[in-house]
PDB file of N, CA and C in Angstrom:
ATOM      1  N   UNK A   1      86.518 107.499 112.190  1.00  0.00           N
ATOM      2  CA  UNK A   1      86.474 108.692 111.382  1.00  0.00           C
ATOM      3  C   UNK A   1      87.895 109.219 111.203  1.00  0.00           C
ATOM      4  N   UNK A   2      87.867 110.138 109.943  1.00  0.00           N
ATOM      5  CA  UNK A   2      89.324 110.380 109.998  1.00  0.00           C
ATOM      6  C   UNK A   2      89.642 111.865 109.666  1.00  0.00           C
ATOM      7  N   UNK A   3      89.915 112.914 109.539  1.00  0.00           N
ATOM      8  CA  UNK A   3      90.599 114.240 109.288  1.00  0.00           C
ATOM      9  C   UNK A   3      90.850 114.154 108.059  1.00  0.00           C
ATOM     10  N   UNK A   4      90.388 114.821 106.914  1.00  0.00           N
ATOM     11  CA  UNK A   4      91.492 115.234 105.644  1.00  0.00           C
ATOM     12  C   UNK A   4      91.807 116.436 105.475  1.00  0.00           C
ATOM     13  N   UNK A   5      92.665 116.942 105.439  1.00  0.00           N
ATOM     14  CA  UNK A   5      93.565 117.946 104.931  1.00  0.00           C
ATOM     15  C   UNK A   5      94.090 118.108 103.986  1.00  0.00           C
ATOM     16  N   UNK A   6      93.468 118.907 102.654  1.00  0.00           N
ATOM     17  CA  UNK A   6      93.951 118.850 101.824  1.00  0.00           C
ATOM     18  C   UNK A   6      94.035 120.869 101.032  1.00  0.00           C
ATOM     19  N   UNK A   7      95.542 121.025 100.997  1.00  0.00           N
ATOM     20  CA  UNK A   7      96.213 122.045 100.773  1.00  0.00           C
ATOM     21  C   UNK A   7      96.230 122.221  98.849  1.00  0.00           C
ATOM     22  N   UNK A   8      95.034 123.103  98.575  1.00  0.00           N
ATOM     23  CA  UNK A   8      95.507 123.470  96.939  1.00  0.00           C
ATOM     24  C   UNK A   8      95.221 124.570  96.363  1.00  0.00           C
ATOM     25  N   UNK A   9      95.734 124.317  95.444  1.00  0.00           N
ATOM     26  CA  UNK A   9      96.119 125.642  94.651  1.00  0.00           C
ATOM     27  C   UNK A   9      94.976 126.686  94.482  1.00  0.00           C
ATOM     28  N   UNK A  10      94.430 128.066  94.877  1.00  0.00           N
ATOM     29  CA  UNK A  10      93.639 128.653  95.176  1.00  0.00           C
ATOM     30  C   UNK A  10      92.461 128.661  93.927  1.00  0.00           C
ATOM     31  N   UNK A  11      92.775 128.230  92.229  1.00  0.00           N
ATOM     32  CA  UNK A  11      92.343 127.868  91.472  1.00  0.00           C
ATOM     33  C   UNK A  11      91.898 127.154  91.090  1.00  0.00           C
ATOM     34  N   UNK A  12      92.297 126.121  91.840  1.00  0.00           N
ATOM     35  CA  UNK A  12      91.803 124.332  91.933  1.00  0.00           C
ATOM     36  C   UNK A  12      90.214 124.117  92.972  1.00  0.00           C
ATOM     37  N   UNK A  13      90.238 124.926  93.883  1.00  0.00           N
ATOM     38  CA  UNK A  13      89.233 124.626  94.841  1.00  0.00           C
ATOM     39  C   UNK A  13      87.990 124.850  94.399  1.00  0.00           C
ATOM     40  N   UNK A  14      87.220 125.582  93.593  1.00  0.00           N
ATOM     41  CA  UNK A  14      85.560 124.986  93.156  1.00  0.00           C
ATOM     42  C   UNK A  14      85.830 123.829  92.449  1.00  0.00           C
ATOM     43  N   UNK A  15      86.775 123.655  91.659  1.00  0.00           N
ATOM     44  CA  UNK A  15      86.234 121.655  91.467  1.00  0.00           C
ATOM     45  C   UNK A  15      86.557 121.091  92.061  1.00  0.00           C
ATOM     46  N   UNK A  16      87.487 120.812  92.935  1.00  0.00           N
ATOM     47  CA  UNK A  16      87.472 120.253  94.511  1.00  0.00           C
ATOM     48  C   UNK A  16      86.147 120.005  95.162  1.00  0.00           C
ATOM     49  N   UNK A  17      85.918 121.243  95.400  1.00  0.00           N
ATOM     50  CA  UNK A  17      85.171 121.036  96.074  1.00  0.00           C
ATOM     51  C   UNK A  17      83.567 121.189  95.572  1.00  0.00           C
ATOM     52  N   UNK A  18      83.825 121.112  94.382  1.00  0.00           N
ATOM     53  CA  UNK A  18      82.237 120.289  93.307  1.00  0.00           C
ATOM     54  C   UNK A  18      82.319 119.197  92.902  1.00  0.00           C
ATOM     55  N   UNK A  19      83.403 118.249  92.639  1.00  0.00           N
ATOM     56  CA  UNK A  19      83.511 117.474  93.256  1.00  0.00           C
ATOM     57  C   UNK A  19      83.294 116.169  94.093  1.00  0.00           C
ATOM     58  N   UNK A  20      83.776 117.054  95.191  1.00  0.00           N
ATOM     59  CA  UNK A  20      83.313 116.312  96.558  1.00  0.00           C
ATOM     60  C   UNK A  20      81.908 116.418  97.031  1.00  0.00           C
ATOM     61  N   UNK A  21      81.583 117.481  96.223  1.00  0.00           N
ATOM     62  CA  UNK A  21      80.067 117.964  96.673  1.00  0.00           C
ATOM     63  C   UNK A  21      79.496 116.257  95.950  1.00  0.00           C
ATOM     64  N   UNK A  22      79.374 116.346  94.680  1.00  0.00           N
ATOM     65  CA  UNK A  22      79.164 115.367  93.692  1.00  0.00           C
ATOM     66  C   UNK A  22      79.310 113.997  94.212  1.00  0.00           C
ATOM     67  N   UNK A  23      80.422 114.025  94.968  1.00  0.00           N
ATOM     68  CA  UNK A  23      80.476 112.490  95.104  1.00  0.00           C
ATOM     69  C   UNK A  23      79.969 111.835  96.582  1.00  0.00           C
ATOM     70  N   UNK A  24      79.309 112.831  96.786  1.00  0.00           N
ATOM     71  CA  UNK A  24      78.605 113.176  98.208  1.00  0.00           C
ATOM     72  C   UNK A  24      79.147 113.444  99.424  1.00  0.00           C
ATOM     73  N   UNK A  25      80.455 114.102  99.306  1.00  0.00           N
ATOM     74  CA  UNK A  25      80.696 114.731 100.828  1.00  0.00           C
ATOM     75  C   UNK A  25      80.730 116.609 100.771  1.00  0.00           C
ATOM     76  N   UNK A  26      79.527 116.918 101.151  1.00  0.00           N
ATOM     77  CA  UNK A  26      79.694 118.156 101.293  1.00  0.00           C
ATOM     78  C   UNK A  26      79.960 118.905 102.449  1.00  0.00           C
ATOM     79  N   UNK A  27      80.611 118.293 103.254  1.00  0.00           N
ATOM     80  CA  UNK A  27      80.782 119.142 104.385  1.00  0.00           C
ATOM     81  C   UNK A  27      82.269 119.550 103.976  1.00  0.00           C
ATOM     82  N   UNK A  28      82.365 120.570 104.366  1.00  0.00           N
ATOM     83  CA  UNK A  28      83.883 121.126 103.770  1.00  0.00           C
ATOM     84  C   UNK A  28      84.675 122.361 104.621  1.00  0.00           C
ATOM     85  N   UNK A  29      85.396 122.425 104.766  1.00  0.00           N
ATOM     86  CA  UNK A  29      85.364 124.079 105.528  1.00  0.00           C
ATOM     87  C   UNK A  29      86.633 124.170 104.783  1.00  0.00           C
ATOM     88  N   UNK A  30      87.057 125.789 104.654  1.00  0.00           N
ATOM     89  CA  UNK A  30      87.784 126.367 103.629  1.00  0.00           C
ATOM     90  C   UNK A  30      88.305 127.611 104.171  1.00  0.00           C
ATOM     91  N   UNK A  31      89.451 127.553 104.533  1.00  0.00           N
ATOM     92  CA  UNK A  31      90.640 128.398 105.086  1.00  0.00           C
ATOM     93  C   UNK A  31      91.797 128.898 103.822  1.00  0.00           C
ATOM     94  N   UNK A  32      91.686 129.996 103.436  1.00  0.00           N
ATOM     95  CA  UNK A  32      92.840 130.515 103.056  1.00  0.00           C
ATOM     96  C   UNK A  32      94.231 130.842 103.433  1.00  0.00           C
ATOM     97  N   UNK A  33      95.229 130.192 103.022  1.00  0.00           N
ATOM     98  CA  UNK A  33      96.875 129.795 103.626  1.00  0.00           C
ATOM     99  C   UNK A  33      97.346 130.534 102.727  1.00  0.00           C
ATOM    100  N   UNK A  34      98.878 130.657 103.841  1.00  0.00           N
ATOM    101  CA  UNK A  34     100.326 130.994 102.823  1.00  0.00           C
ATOM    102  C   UNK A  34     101.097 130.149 103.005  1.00  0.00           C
ATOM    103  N   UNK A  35     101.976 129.783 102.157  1.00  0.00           N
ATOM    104  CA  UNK A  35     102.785 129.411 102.623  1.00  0.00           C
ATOM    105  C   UNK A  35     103.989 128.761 101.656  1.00  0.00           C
ATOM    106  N   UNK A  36     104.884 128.027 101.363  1.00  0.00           N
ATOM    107  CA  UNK A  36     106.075 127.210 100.834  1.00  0.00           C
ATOM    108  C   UNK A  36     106.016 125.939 101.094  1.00  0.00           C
ATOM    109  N   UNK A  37     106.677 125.035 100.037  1.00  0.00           N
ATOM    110  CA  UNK A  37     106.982 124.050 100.107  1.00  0.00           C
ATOM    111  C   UNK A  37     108.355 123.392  99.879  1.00  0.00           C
ATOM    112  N   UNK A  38     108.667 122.572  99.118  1.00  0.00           N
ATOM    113  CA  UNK A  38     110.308 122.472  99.018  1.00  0.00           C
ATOM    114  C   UNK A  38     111.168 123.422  97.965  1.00  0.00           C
ATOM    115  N   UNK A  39     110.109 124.105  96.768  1.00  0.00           N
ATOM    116  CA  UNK A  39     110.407 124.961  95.717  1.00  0.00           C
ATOM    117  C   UNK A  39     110.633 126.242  96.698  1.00  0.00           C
ATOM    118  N   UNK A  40     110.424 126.434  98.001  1.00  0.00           N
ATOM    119  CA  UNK A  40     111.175 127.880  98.682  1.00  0.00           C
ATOM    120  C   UNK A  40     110.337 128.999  98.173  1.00  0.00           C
ATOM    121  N   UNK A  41     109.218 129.102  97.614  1.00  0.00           N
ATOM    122  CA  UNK A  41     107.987 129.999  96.548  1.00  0.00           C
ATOM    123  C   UNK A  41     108.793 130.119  95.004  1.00  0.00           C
ATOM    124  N   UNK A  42     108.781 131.214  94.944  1.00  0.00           N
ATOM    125  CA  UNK A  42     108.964 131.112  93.515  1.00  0.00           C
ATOM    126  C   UNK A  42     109.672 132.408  93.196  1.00  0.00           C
ATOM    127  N   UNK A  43     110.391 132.664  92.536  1.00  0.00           N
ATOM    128  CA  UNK A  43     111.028 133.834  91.659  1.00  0.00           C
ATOM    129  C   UNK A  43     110.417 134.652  89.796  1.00  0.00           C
ATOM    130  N   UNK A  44     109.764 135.575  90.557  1.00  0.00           N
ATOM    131  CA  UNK A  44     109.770 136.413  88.870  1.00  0.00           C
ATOM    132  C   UNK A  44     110.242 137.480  88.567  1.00  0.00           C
ATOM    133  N   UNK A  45     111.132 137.313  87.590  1.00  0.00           N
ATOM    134  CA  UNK A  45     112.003 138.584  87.340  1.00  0.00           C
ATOM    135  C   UNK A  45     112.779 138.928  88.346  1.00  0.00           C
ATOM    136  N   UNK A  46     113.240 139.951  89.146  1.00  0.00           N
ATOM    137  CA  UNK A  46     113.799 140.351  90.479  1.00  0.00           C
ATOM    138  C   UNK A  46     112.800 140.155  91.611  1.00  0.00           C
ATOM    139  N   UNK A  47     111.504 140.098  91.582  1.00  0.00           N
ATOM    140  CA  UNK A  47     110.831 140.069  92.569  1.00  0.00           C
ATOM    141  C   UNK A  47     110.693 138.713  93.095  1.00  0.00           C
ATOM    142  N   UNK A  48     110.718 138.057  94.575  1.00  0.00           N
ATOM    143  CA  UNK A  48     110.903 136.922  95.294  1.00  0.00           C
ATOM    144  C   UNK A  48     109.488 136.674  96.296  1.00  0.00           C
ATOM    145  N   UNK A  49     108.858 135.962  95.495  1.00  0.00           N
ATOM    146  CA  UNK A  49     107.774 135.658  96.790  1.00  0.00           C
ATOM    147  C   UNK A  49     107.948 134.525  97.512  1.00  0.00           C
ATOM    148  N   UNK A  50     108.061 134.356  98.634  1.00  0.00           N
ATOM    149  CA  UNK A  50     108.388 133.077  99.812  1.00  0.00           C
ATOM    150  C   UNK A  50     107.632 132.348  99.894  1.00  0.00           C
ATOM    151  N   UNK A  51     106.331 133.139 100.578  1.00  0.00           N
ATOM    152  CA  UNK A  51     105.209 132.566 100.178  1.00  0.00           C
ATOM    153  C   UNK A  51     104.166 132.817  99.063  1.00  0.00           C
ATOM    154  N   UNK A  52     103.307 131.527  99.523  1.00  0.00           N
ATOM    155  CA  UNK A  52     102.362 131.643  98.193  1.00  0.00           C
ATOM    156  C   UNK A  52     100.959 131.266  99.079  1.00  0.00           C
ATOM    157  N   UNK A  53      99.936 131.821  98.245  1.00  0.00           N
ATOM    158  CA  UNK A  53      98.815 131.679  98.905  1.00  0.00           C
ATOM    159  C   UNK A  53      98.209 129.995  98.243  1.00  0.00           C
ATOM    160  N   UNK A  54      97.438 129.795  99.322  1.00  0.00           N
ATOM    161  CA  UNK A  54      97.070 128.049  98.690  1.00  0.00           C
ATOM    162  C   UNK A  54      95.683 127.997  99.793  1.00  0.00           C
ATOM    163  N   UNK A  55      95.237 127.042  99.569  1.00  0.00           N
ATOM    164  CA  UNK A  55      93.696 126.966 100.773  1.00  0.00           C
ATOM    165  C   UNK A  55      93.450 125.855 101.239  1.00  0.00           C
ATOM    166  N   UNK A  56      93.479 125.583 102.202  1.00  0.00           N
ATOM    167  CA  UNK A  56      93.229 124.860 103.089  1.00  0.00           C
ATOM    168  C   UNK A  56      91.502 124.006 103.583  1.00  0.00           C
ATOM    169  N   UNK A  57      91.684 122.888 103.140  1.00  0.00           N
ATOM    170  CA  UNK A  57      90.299 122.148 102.642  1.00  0.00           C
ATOM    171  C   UNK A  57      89.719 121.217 104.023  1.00  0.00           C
ATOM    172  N   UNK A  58      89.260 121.662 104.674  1.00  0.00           N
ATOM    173  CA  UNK A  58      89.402 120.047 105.972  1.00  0.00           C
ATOM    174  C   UNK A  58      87.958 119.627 106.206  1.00  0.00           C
ATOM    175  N   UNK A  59      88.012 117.921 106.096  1.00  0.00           N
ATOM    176  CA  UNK A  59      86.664 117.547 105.758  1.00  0.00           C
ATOM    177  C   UNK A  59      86.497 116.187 107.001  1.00  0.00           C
ATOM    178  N   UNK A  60      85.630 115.784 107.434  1.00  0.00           N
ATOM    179  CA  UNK A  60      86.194 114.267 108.329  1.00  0.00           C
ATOM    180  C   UNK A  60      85.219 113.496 108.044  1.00  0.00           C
ATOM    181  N   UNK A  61      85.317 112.565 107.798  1.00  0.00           N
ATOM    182  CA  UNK A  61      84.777 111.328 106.838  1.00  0.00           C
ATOM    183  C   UNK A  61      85.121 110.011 107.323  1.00  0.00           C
ATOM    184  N   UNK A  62      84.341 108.785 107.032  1.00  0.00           N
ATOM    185  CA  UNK A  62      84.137 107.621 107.602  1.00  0.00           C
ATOM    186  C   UNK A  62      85.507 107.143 107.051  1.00  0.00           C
ATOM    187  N   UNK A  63      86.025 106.082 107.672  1.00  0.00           N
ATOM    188  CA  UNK A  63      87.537 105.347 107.697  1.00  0.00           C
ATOM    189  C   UNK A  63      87.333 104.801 106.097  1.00  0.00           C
ATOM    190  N   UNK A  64      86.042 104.011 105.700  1.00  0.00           N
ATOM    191  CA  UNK A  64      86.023 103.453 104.539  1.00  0.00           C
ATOM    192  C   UNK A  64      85.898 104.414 103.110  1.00  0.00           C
ATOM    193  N   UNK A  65      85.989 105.405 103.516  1.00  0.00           N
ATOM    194  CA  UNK A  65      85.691 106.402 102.331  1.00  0.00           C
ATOM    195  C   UNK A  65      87.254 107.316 101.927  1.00  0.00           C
ATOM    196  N   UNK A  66      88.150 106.838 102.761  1.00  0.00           N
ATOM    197  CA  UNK A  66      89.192 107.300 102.769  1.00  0.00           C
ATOM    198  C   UNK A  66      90.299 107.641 101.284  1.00  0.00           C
ATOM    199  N   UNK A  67      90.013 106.610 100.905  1.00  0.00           N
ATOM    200  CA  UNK A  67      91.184 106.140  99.767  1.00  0.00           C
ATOM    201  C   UNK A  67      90.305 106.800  98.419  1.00  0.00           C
ATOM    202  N   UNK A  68      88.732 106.408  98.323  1.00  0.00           N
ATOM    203  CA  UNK A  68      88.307 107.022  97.360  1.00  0.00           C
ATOM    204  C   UNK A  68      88.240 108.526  97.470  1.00  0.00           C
ATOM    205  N   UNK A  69      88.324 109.527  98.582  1.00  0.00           N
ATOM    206  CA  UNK A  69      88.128 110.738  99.049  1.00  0.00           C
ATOM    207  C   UNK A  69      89.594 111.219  98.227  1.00  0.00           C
ATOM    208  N   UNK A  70      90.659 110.772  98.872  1.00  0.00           N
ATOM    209  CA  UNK A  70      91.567 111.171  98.164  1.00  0.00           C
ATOM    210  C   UNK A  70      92.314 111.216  96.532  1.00  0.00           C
ATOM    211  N   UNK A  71      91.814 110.208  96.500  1.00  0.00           N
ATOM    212  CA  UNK A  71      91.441 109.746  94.924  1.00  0.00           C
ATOM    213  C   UNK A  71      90.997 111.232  94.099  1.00  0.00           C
ATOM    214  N   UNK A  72      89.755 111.312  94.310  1.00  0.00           N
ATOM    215  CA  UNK A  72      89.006 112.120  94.248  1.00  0.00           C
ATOM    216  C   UNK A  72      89.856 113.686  94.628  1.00  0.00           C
ATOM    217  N   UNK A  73      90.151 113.977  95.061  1.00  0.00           N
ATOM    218  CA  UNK A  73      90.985 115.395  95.406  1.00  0.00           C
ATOM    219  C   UNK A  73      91.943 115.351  94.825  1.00  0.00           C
ATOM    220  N   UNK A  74      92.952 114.355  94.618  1.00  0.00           N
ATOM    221  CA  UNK A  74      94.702 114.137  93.646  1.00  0.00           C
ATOM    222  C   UNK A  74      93.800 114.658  92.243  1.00  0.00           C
ATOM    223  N   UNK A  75      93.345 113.788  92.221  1.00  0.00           N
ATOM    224  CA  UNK A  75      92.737 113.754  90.833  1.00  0.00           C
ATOM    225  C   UNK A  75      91.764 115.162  89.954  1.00  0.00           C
ATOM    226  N   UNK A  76      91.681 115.771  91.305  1.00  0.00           N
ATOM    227  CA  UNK A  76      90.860 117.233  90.902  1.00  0.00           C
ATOM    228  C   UNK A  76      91.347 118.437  90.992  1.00  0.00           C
ATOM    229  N   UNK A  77      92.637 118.215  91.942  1.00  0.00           N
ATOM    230  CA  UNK A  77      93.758 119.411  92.294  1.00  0.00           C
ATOM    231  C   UNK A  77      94.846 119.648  91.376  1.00  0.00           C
ATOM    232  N   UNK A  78      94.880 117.936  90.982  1.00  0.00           N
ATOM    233  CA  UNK A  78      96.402 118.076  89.750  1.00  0.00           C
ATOM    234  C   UNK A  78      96.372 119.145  88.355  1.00  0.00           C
ATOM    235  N   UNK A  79      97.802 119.665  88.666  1.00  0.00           N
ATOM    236  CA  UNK A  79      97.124 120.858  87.225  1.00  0.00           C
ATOM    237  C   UNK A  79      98.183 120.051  86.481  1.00  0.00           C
ATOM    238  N   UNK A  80      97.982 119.699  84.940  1.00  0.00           N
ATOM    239  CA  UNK A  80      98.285 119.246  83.987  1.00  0.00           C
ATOM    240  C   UNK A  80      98.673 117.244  84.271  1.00  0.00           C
ATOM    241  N   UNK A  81      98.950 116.584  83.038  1.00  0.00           N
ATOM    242  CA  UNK A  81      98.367 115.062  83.638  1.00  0.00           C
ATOM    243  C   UNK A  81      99.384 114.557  84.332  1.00  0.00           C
ATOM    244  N   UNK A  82     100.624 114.958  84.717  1.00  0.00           N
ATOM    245  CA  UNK A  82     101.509 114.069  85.934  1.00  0.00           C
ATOM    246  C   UNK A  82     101.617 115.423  86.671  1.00  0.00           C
ATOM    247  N   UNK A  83     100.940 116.277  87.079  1.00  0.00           N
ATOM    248  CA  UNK A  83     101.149 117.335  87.920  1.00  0.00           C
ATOM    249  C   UNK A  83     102.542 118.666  88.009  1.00  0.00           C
ATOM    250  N   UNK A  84     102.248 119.229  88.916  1.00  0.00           N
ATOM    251  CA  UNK A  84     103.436 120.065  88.955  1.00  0.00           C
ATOM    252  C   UNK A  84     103.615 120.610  90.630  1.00  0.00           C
ATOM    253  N   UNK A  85     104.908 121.186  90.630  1.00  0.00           N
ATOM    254  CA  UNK A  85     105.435 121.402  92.049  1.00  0.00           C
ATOM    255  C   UNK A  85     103.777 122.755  92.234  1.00  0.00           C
ATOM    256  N   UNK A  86     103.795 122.699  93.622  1.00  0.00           N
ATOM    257  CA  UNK A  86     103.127 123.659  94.354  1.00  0.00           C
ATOM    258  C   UNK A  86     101.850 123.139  94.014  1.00  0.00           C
ATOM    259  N   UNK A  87     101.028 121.769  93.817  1.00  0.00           N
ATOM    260  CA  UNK A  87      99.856 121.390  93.428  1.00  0.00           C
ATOM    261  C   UNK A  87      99.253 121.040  95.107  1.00  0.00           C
ATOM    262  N   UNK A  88      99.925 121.090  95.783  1.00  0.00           N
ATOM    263  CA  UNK A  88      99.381 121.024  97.256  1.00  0.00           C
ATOM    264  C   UNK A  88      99.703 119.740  97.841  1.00  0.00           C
ATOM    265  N   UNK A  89      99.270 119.310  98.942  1.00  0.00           N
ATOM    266  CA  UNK A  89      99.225 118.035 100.352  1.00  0.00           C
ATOM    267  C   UNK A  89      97.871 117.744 100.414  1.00  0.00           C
ATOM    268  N   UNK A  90      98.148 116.386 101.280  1.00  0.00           N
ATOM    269  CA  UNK A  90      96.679 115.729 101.672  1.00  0.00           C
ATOM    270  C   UNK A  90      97.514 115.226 103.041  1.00  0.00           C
ATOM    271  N   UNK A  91      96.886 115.751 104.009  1.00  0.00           N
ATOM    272  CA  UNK A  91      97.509 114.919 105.361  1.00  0.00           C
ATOM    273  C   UNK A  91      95.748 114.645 106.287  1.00  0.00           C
ATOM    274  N   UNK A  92      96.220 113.220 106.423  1.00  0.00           N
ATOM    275  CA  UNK A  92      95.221 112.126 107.182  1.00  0.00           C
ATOM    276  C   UNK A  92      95.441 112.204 108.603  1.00  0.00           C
ATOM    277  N   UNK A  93      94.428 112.472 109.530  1.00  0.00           N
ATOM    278  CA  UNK A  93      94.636 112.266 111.236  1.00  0.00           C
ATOM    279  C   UNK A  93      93.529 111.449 111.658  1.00  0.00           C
ATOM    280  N   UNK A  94      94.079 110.553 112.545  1.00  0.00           N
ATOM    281  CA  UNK A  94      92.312 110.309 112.582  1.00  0.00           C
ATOM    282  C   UNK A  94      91.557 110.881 113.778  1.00  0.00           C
ATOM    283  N   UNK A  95      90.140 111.242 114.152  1.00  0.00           N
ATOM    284  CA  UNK A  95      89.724 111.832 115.047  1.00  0.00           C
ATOM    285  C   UNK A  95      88.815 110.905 116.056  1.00  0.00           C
ATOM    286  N   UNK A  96      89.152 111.098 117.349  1.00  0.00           N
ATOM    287  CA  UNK A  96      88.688 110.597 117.920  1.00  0.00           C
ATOM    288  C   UNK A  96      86.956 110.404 118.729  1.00  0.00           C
ATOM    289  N   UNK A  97      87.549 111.825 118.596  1.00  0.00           N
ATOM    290  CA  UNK A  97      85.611 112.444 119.077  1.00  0.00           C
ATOM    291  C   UNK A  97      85.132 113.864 118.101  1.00  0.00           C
ATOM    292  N   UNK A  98      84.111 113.678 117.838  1.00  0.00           N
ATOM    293  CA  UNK A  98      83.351 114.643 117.185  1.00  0.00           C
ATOM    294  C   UNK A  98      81.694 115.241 117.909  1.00  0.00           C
ATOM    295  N   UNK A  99      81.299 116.915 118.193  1.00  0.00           N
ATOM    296  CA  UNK A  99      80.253 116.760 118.560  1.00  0.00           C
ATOM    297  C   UNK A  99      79.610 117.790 117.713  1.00  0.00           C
ATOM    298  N   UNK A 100      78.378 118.056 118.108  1.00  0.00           N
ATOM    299  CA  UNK A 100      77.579 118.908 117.210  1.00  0.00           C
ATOM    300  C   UNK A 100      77.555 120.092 118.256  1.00  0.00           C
ATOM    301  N   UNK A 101      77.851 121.415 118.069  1.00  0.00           N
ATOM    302  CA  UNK A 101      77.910 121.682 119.050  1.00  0.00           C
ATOM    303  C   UNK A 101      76.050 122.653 119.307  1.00  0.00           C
ATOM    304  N   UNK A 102      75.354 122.679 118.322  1.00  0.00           N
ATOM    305  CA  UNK A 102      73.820 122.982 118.920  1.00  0.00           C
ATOM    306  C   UNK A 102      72.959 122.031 119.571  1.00  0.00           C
ATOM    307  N   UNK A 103      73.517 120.760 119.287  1.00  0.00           N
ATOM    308  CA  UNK A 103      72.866 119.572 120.006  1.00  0.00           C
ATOM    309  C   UNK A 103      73.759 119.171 121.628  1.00  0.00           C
ATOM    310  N   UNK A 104      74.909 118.993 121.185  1.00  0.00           N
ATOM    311  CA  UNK A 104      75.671 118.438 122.279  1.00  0.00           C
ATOM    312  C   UNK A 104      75.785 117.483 122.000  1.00  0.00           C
ATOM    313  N   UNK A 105      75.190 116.440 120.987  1.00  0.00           N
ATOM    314  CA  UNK A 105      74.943 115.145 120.620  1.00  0.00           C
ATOM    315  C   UNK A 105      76.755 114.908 119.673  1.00  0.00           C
ATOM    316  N   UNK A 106      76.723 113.674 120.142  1.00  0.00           N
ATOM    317  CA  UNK A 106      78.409 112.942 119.563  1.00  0.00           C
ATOM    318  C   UNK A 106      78.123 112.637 118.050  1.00  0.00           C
ATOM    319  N   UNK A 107      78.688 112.970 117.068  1.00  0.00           N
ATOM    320  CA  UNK A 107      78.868 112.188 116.072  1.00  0.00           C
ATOM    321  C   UNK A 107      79.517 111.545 115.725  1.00  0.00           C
ATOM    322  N   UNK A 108      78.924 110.565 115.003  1.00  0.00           N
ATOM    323  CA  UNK A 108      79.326 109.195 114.818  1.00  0.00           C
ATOM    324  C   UNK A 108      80.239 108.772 113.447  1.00  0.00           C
TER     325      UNK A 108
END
């Protein structure tokens, strides 16, 4: 099994995550972030925001579903057709143990 993490744009996340619903992974959990990337946030007019708000997507899914999962998220997060700065991350971990915690039972 593996961890996805995927960081996007606070506008992007119902088709993200309709989606993923769609392509059958609905387990999802959804954290609202701040934060920067290499653009340092952004400048308008005199006012300087550092950070930026973005949301935080984390899903864990079988090893073989990996490449299409992400597929699937690049492809639903990107705003316009070769993208733009601040469109978010996808970082992969893999997990070792998973349990349920009303059962106690391991998932697999």
């Amino acid at each position: 099994m593996i961890m996805v993490r995927a960081i996007v744009r606070p506008e992007k996340v119902d088709d993200v995550m309709a989606e993923l619903m769609y392509a059958g992974f609905p387990a999802v959990t959804k954290i609202d972030v701040f934060g920067r990337g290499k653009q340092r946030g952004i400048r308008a007019g005199s006012v300087s925001y550092d950070e930026l708000p973005k949301v935080l997507l984390l899903t864990v899914i079988d090893d073989k579903d990996k490449e299409f999962v992400i597929d699937t998220i690049m492809k639903t997060a990107r705003t316009g057709e070769k993208g733009n700065f601040g469109d978010g991350k996808i970082f992969i971990s893999p997990v070792e143990e998973a349990y349920t915690i009303s059962t106690g039972s391991a998932v697999l």
